[in-house]
Every structure is written in structure tokens, then in C-alpha cells.
C-alpha atoms as a PDB file:
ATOM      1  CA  UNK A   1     207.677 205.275 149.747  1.00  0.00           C
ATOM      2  CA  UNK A   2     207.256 207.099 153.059  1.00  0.00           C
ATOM      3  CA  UNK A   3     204.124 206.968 154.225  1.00  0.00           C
ATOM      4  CA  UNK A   4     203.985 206.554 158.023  1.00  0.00           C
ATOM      5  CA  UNK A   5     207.496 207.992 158.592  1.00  0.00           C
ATOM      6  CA  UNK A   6     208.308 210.795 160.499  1.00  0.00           C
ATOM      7  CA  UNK A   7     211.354 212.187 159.246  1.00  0.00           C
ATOM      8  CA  UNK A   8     213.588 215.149 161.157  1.00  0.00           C
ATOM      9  CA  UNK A   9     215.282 218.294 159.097  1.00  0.00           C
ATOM     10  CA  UNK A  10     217.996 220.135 160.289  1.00  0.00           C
ATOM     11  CA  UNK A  11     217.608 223.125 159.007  1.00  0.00           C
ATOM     12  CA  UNK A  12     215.793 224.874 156.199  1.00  0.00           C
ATOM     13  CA  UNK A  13     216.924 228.284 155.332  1.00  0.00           C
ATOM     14  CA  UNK A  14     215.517 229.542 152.366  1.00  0.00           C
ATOM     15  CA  UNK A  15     213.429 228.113 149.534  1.00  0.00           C
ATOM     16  CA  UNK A  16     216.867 228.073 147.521  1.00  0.00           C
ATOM     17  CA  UNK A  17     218.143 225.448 150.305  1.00  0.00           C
ATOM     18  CA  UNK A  18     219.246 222.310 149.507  1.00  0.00           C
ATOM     19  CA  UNK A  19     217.509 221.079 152.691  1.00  0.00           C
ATOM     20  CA  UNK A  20     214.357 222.556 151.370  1.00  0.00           C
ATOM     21  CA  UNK A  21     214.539 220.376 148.464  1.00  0.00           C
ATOM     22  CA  UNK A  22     214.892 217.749 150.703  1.00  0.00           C
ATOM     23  CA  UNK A  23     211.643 218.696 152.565  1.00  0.00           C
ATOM     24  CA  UNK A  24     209.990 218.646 149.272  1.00  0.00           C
ATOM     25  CA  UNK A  25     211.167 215.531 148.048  1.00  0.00           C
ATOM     26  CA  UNK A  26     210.334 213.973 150.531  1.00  0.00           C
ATOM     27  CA  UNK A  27     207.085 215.260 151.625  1.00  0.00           C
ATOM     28  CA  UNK A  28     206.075 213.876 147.919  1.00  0.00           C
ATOM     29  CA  UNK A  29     207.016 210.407 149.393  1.00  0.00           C
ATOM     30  CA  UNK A  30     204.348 210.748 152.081  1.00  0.00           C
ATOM     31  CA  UNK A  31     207.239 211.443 155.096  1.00  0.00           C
ATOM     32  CA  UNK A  32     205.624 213.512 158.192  1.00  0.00           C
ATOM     33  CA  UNK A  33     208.275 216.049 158.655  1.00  0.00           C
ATOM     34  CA  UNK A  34     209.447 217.722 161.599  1.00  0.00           C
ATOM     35  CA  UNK A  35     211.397 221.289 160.153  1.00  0.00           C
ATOM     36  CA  UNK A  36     214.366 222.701 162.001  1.00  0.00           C
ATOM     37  CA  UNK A  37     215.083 226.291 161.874  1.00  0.00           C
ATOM     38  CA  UNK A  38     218.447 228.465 163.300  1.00  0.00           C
ATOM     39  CA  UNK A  39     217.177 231.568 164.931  1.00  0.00           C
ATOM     40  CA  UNK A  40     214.346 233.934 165.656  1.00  0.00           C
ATOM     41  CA  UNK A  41     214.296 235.625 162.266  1.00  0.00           C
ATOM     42  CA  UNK A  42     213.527 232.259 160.681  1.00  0.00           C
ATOM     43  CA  UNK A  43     210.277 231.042 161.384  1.00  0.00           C
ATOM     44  CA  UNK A  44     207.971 233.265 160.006  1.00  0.00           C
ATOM     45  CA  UNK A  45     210.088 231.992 156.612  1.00  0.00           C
ATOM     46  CA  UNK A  46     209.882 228.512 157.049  1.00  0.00           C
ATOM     47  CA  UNK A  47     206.030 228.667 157.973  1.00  0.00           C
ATOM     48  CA  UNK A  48     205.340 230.075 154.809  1.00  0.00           C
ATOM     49  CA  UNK A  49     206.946 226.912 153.178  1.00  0.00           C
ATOM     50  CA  UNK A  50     205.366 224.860 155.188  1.00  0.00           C
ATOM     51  CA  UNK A  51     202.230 225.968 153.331  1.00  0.00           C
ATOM     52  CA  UNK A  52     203.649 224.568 150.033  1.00  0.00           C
ATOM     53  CA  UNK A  53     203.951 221.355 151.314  1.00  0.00           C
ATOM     54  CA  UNK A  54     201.036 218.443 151.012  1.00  0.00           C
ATOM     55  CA  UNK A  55     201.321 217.740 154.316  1.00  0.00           C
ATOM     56  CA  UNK A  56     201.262 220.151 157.213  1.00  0.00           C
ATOM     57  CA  UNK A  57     204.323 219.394 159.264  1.00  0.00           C
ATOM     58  CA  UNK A  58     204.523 217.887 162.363  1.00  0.00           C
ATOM     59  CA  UNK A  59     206.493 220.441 164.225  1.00  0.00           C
ATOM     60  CA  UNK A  60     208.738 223.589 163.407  1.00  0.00           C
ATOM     61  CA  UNK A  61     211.648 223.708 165.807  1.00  0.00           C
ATOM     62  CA  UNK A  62     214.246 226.237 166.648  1.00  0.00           C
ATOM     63  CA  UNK A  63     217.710 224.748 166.947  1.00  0.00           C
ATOM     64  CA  UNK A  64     221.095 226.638 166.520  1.00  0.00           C
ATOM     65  CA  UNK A  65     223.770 223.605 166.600  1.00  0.00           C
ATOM     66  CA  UNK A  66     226.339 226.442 168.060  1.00  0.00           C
ATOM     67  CA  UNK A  67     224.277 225.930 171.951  1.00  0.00           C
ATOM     68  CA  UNK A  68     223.919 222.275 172.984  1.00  0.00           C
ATOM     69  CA  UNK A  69     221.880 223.133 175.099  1.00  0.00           C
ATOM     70  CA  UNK A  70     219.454 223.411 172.090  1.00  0.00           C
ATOM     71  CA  UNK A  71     220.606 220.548 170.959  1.00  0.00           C
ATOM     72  CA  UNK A  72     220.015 218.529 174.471  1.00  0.00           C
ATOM     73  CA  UNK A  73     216.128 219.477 174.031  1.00  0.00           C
ATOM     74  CA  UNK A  74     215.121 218.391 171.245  1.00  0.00           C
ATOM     75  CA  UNK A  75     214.444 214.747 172.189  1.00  0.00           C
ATOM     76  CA  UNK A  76     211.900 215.742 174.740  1.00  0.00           C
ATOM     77  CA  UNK A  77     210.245 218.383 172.069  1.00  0.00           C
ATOM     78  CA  UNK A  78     210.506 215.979 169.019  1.00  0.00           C
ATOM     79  CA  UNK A  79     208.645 213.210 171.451  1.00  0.00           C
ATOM     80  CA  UNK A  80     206.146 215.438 172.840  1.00  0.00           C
ATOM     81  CA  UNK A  81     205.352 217.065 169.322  1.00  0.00           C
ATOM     82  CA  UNK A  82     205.816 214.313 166.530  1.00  0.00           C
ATOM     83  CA  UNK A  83     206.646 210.660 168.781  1.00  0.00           C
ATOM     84  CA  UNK A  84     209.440 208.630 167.318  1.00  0.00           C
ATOM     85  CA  UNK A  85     211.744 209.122 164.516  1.00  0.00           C
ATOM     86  CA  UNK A  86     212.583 207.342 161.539  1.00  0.00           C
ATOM     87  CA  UNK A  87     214.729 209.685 159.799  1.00  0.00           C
ATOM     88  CA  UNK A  88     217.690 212.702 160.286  1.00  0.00           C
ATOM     89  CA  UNK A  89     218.791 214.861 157.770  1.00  0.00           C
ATOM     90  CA  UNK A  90     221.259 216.607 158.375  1.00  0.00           C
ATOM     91  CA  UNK A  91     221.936 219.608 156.510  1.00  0.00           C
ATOM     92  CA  UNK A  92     224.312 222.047 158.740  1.00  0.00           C
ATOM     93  CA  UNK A  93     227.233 223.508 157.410  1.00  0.00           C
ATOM     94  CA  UNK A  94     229.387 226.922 158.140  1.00  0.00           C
ATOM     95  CA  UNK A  95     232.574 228.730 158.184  1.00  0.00           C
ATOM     96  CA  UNK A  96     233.280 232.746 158.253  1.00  0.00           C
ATOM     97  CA  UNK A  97     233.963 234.080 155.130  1.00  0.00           C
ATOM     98  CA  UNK A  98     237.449 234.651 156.001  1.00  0.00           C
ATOM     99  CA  UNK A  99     238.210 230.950 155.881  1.00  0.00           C
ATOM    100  CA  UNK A 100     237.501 230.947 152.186  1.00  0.00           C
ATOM    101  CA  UNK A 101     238.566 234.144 151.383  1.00  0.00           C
ATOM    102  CA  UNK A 102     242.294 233.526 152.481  1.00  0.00           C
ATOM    103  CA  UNK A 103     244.223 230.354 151.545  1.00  0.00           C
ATOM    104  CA  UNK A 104     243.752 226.930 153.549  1.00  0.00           C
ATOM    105  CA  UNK A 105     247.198 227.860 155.157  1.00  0.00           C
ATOM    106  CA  UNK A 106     246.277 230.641 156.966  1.00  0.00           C
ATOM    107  CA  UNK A 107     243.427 230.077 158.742  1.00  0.00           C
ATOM    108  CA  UNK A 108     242.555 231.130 161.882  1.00  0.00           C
ATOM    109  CA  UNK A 109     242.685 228.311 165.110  1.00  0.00           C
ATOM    110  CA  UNK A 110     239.158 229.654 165.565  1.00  0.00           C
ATOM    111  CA  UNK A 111     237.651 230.140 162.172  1.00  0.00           C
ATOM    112  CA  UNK A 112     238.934 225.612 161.778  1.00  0.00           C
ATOM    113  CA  UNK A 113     237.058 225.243 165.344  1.00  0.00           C
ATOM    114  CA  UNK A 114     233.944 227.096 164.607  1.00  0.00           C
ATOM    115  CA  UNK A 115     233.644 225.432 160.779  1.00  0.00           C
ATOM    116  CA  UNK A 116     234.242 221.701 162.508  1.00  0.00           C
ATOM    117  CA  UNK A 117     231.859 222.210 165.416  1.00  0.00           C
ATOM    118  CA  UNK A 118     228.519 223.377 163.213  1.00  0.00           C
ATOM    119  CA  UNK A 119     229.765 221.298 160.012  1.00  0.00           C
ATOM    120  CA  UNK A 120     230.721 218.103 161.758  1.00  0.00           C
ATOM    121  CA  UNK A 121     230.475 217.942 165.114  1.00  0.00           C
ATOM    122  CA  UNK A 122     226.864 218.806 164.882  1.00  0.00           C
ATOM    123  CA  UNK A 123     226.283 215.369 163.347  1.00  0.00           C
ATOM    124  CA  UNK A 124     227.521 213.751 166.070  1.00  0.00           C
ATOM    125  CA  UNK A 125     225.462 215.855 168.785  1.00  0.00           C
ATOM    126  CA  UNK A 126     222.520 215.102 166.974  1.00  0.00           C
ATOM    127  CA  UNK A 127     223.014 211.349 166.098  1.00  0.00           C
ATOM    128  CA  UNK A 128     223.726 211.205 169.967  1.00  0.00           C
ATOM    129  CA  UNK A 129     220.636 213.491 171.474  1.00  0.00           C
ATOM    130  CA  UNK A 130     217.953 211.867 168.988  1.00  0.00           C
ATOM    131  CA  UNK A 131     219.307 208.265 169.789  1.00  0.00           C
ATOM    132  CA  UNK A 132     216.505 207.752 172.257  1.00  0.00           C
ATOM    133  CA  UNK A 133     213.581 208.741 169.756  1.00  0.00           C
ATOM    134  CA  UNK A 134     214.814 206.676 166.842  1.00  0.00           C
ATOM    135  CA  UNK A 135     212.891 204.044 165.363  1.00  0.00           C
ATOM    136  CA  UNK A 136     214.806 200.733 164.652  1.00  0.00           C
ATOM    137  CA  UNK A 137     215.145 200.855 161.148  1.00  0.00           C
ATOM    138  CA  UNK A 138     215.931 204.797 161.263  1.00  0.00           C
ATOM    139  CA  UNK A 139     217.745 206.542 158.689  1.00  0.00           C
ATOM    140  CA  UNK A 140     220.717 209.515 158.923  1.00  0.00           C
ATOM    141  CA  UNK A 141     221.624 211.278 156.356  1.00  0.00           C
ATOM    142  CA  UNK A 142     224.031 214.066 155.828  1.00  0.00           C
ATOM    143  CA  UNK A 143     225.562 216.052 153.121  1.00  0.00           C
ATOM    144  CA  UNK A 144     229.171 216.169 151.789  1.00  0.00           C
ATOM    145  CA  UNK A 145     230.839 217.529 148.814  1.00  0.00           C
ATOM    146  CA  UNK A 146     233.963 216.061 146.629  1.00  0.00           C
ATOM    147  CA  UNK A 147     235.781 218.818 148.386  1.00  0.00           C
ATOM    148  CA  UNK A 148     235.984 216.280 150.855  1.00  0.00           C
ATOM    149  CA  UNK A 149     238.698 214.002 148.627  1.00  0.00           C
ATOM    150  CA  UNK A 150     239.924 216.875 146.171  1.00  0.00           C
ATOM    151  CA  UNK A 151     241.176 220.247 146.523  1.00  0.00           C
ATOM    152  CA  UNK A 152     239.017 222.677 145.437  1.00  0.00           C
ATOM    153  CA  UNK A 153     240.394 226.306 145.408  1.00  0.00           C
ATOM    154  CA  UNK A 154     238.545 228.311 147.507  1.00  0.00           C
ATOM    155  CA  UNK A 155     236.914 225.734 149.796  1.00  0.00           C
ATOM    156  CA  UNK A 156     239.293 225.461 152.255  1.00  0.00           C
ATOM    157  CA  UNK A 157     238.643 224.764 155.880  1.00  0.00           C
ATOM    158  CA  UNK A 158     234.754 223.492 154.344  1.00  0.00           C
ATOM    159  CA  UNK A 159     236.973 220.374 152.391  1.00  0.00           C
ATOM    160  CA  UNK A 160     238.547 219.518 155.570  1.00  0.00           C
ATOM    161  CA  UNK A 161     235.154 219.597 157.958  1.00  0.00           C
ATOM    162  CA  UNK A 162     233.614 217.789 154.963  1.00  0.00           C
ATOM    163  CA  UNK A 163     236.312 214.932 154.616  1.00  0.00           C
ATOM    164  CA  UNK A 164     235.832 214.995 158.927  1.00  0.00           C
ATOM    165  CA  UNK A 165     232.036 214.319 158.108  1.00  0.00           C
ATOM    166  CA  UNK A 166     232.575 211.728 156.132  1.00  0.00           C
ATOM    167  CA  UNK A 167     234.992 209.981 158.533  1.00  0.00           C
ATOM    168  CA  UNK A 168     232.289 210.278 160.796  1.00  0.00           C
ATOM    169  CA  UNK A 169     229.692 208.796 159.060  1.00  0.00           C
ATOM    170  CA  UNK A 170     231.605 205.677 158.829  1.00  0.00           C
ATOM    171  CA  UNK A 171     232.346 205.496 162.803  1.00  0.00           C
ATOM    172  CA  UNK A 172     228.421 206.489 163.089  1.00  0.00           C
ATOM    173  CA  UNK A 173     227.557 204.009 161.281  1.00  0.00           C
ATOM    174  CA  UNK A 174     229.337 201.469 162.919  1.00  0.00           C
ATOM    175  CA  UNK A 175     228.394 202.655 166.572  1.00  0.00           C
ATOM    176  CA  UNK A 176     224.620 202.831 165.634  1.00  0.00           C
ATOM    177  CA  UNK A 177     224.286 199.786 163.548  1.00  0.00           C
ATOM    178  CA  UNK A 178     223.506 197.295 166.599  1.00  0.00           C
ATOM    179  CA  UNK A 179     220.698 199.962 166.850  1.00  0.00           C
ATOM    180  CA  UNK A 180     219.701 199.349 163.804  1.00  0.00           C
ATOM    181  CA  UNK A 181     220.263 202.756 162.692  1.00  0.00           C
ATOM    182  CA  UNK A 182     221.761 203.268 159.303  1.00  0.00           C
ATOM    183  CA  UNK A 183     224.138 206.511 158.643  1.00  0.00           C
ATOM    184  CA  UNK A 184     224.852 207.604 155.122  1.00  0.00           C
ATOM    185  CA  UNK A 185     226.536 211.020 153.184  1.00  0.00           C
ATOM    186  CA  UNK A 186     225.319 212.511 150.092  1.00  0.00           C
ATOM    187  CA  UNK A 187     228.339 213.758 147.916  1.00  0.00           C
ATOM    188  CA  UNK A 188     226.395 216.285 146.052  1.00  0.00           C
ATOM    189  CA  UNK A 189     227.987 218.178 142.943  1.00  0.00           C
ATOM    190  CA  UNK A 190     228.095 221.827 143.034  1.00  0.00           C
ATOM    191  CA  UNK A 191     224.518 223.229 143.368  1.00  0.00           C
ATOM    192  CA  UNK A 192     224.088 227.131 142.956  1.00  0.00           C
ATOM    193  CA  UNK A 193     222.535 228.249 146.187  1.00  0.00           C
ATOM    194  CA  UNK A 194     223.466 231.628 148.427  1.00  0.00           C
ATOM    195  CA  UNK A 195     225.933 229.481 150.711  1.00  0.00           C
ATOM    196  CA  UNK A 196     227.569 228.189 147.813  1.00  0.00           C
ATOM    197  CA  UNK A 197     227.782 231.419 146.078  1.00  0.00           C
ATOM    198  CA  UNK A 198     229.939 232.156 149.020  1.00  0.00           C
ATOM    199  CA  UNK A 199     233.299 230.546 147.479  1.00  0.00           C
ATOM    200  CA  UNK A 200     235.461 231.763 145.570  1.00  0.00           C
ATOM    201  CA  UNK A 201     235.386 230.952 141.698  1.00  0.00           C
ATOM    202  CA  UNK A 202     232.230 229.031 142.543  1.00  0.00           C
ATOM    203  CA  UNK A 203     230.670 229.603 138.967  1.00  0.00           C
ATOM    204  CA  UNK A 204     233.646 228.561 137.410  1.00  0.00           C
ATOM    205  CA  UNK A 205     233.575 225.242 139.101  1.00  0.00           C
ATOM    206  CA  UNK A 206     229.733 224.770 138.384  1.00  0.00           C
ATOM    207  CA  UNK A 207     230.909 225.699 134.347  1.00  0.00           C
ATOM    208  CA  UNK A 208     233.077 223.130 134.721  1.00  0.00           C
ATOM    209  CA  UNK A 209     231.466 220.662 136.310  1.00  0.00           C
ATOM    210  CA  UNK A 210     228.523 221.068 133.296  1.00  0.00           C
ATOM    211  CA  UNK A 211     231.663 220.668 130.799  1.00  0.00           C
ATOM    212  CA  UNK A 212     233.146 217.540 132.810  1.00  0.00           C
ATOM    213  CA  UNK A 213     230.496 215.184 134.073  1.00  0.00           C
ATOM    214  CA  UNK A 214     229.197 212.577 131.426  1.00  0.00           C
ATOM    215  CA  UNK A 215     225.821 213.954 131.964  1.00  0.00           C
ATOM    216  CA  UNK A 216     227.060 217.502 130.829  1.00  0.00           C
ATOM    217  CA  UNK A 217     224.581 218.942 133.263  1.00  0.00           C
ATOM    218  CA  UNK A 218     225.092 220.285 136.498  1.00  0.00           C
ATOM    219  CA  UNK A 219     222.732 218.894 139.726  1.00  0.00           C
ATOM    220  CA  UNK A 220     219.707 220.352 141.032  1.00  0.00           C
ATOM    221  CA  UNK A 221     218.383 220.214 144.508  1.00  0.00           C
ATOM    222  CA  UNK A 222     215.650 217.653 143.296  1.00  0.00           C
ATOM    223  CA  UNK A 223     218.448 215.304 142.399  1.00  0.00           C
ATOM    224  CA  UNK A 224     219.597 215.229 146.164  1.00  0.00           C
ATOM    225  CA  UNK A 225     216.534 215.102 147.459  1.00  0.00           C
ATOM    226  CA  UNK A 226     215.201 212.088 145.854  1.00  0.00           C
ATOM    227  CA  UNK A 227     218.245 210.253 146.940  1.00  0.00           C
ATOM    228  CA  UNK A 228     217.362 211.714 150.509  1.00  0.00           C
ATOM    229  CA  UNK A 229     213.965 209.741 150.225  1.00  0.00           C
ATOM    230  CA  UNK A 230     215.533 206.939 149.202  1.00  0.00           C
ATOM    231  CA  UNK A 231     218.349 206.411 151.727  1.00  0.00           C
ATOM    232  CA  UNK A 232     215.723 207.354 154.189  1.00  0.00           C
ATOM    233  CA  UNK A 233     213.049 204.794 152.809  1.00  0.00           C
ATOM    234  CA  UNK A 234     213.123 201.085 153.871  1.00  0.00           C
ATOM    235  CA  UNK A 235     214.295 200.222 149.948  1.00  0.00           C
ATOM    236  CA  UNK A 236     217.857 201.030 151.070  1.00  0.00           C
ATOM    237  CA  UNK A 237     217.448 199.281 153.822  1.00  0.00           C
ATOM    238  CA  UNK A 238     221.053 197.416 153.533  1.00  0.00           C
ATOM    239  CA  UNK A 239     223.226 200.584 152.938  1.00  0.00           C
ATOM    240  CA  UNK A 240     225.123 202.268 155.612  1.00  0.00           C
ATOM    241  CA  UNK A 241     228.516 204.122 155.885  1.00  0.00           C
ATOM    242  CA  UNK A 242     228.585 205.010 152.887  1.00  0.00           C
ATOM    243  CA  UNK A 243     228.872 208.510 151.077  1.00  0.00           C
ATOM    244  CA  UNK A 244     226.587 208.512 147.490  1.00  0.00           C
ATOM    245  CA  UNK A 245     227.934 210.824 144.991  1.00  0.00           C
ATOM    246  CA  UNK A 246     224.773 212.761 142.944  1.00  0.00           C
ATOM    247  CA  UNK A 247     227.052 214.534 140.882  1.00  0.00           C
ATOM    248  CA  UNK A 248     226.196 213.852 136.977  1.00  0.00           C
ATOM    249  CA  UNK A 249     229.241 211.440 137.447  1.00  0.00           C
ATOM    250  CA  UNK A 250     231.749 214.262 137.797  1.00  0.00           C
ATOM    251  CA  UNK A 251     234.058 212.370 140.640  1.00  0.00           C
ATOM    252  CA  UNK A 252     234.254 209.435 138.082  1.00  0.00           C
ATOM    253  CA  UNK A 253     236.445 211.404 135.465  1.00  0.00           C
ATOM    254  CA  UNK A 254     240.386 211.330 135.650  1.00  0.00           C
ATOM    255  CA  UNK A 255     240.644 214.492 133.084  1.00  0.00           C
END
């Protein structure tokens, strides 16, 4: 489904990662991948998953979204290394402990800032940088959570970057689509990784999302990684601006 498309992470973290799952989904697909990493203590991690995948990947590349400077390189490095694009996922999200610790109301003017600027402004900065090394036909996709719409105890300043990201998919999408460049969200239901872990109650709302959702089973990382591949794959080659829940149909129940 992806053969012959080279397809841009941003960035794996740990085996556990939901962007990892992504990388494995959709180096089953056939998708050269290109592997973004934060800092200096990463890539000795990340090349040692590289050797799980089938494919070797096309480049590992340091990027911390928090220095756009970083962020203003990596057209020249993703041409030089790997040529065009066809695909961004986007897979950045943060906000200090603090911020979910205390309630929404009192959070900190720079714990809001710092959240919006590596959970949603990133997308932007990227989706602008890479312009010039997309493919017509290219694919972004990012990831969102029903935080986004609903409050969620304990998410916080995270609901409101994540409702920001999905604004922004939609004005994305409509700024790149004479580019031919399609933007799309994945709503994902709660999946139990170490960032996740990191709000409050968080197995509580996994118990009750396995109770809730007509599946009656909570999501895996697979499950958003296949509809990675998908969105990124010529198949959905009409959908754009939109946000995809893979959530066992939790965000379809009233009670």
C-alpha cells in the first residue's frame, strides 16, 4: 500500500510510543521512513528499533520542535538524505506535569505557552518547513484525543492544545490543498503508554473506556497505526480536514 513512499516521523520515543507503532505499521506497508528523534540521549534508542524494522530507514534525524532553528533544517537534511516526501506524521505532544496536576484554572501563562507551542504550533512549523519537499499527493497526519471536544479531568491545558490542533488541521488543510497536500487528525482513544500514564485518573478512564465503547475493548497502538497507513496511502486519497476517531466507538455513546 506504500511501496515507493517516503514517509517522515516526528518523533519516536520509546518502543511503547504510539509513533513507534506508526513506524511499524507502516513500514509493513512498504513506506521508506525517515525517523525523528528529540535529543542526544535518543538515538542510540531509536537505532536499535530501526533494526526491527523490514526496511532500514532512510534517515534518523534529531529535531527538538522547542528550537526552530531545528526545525528550519530539516528540508535541506530530509532532501539531501531521503529526496521528496510523501508523508508527515506528526506525533509531538507536551505539557509540565504541573499543568495536569493542578486544575485547568490555574495554570500557569507559561506552562499554556509551552504545551501550545510543542503540541500545536509544531504542526504548523513543520507543515510550513517541509512544504518545499512534499510530493503532490502528500499526506499529514497528526494525533488528537476526544479531550479535544470533552472535558476530561485531569487533561487540562493537553484538551485545549488538542482542540487548537484540530482547528488547525482544518485551516491546514485548506491552505495546502491547492498543493495538493492533504491534512488529517487521528482521534485516538486512550492508549496506555508512559506519556499517558502521566494524567491523572488515567486508568480509570482507560476502565471506562473498555466498559463504554461498543467494542468493549480499549485501542492499541496497531489500531492507530494502520489508520496512519491508510490516510497516508493514495486509497484515501479524497479525505482531508478531517479528524478520524479510532476509539472502539467510545465518542459515539451519549451515556
Amino acid at each position: 500500500m506504500l511501496q515507493g513512499k517516503n514517509i517522515a516521523i516526528f518523533n519516536i520515543a520509546n518502543r511503547h510510543s504510539i509513533a513507534w507503532k506508526v513506524a511499524q505499521a507502516m513500514d509493513e506497508q512498504g513506506a521508506a521512513l525517515i525517523l525523528g528523534y528529540q535529543n542526544e540521549r535518543m538515538p542510540s534508542r531509536v537505532e536499535k528499533l530501526a533494526e526491527e524494522l523490514k526496511q532500514k530507514p532512510l534517515a534518523l534525524i534529531p529535531c527538538d520542535v522547542s528550537f526552530p532553528e531545528q526545525i528550519d533544517m530539516l528540508p535541506e537534511e530530509i532532501h539531501e538524505r531521503a529526496g521528496m516526501l510523501d508523508g508527515l506524521v506528526h506525533s509531538l505532544a507536551f505539557a509540565p506535569r504541573e499543568a495536569l496536576e493542578n486544575p485547568f484554572l490555574f495554570t500557569e501563562r507559561e506552562h499554556f505557552l509551552s504545551t501550545l507551542e510543542v503540541s500545536t504550533f509544531s504542526l504548523v512549523a513543520l507543515a510550513r518547513a517541509l512544504t518545499p519537499v512534499f510530493r503532490d499527493g502528500a499526506s499529514i497526519v497528526t494525533l488528537s484525543y476526544y479531550g479535544a471536544e470533552k472535558v476530561f479531568p485531569g487533561y487540562n491545558v493537553m484538551g485545549v492544545a488538542k482542540a487548537a490542533l484540530e482547528a488547525s488541521v482544518r485551516y491546514l488543510a485548506y491552505d495546502l490543498g491547492p498543493a495538493g497536500v492533504r491534512v488529517n487528525a487521528i482521534s485516538a482513544g486512550p492508549i496506555n503508554t508512559a506519556s499517558a500514564r502521566a494524567v491523572g485518573g488515567f486508568l480509570q478512564m482507560l476502565a471506562l473506556h473498555e466498559g463504554k465503547a461498543p467494542l468493549k475493548k480499549s485501542v492499541a497502538g496497531r489500531d492507530v497505526g494502520n489508520t496512519a497507513a491508510f490516510l497516508v496511502s493514495d486509497l484515501a486519497s479524497a479525505i482531508t480536514g478531517e479528524t478520524i476517531y479510532v476509539d472502539a466507538g467510545y465518542s459515539i455513546m451519549g451515556i
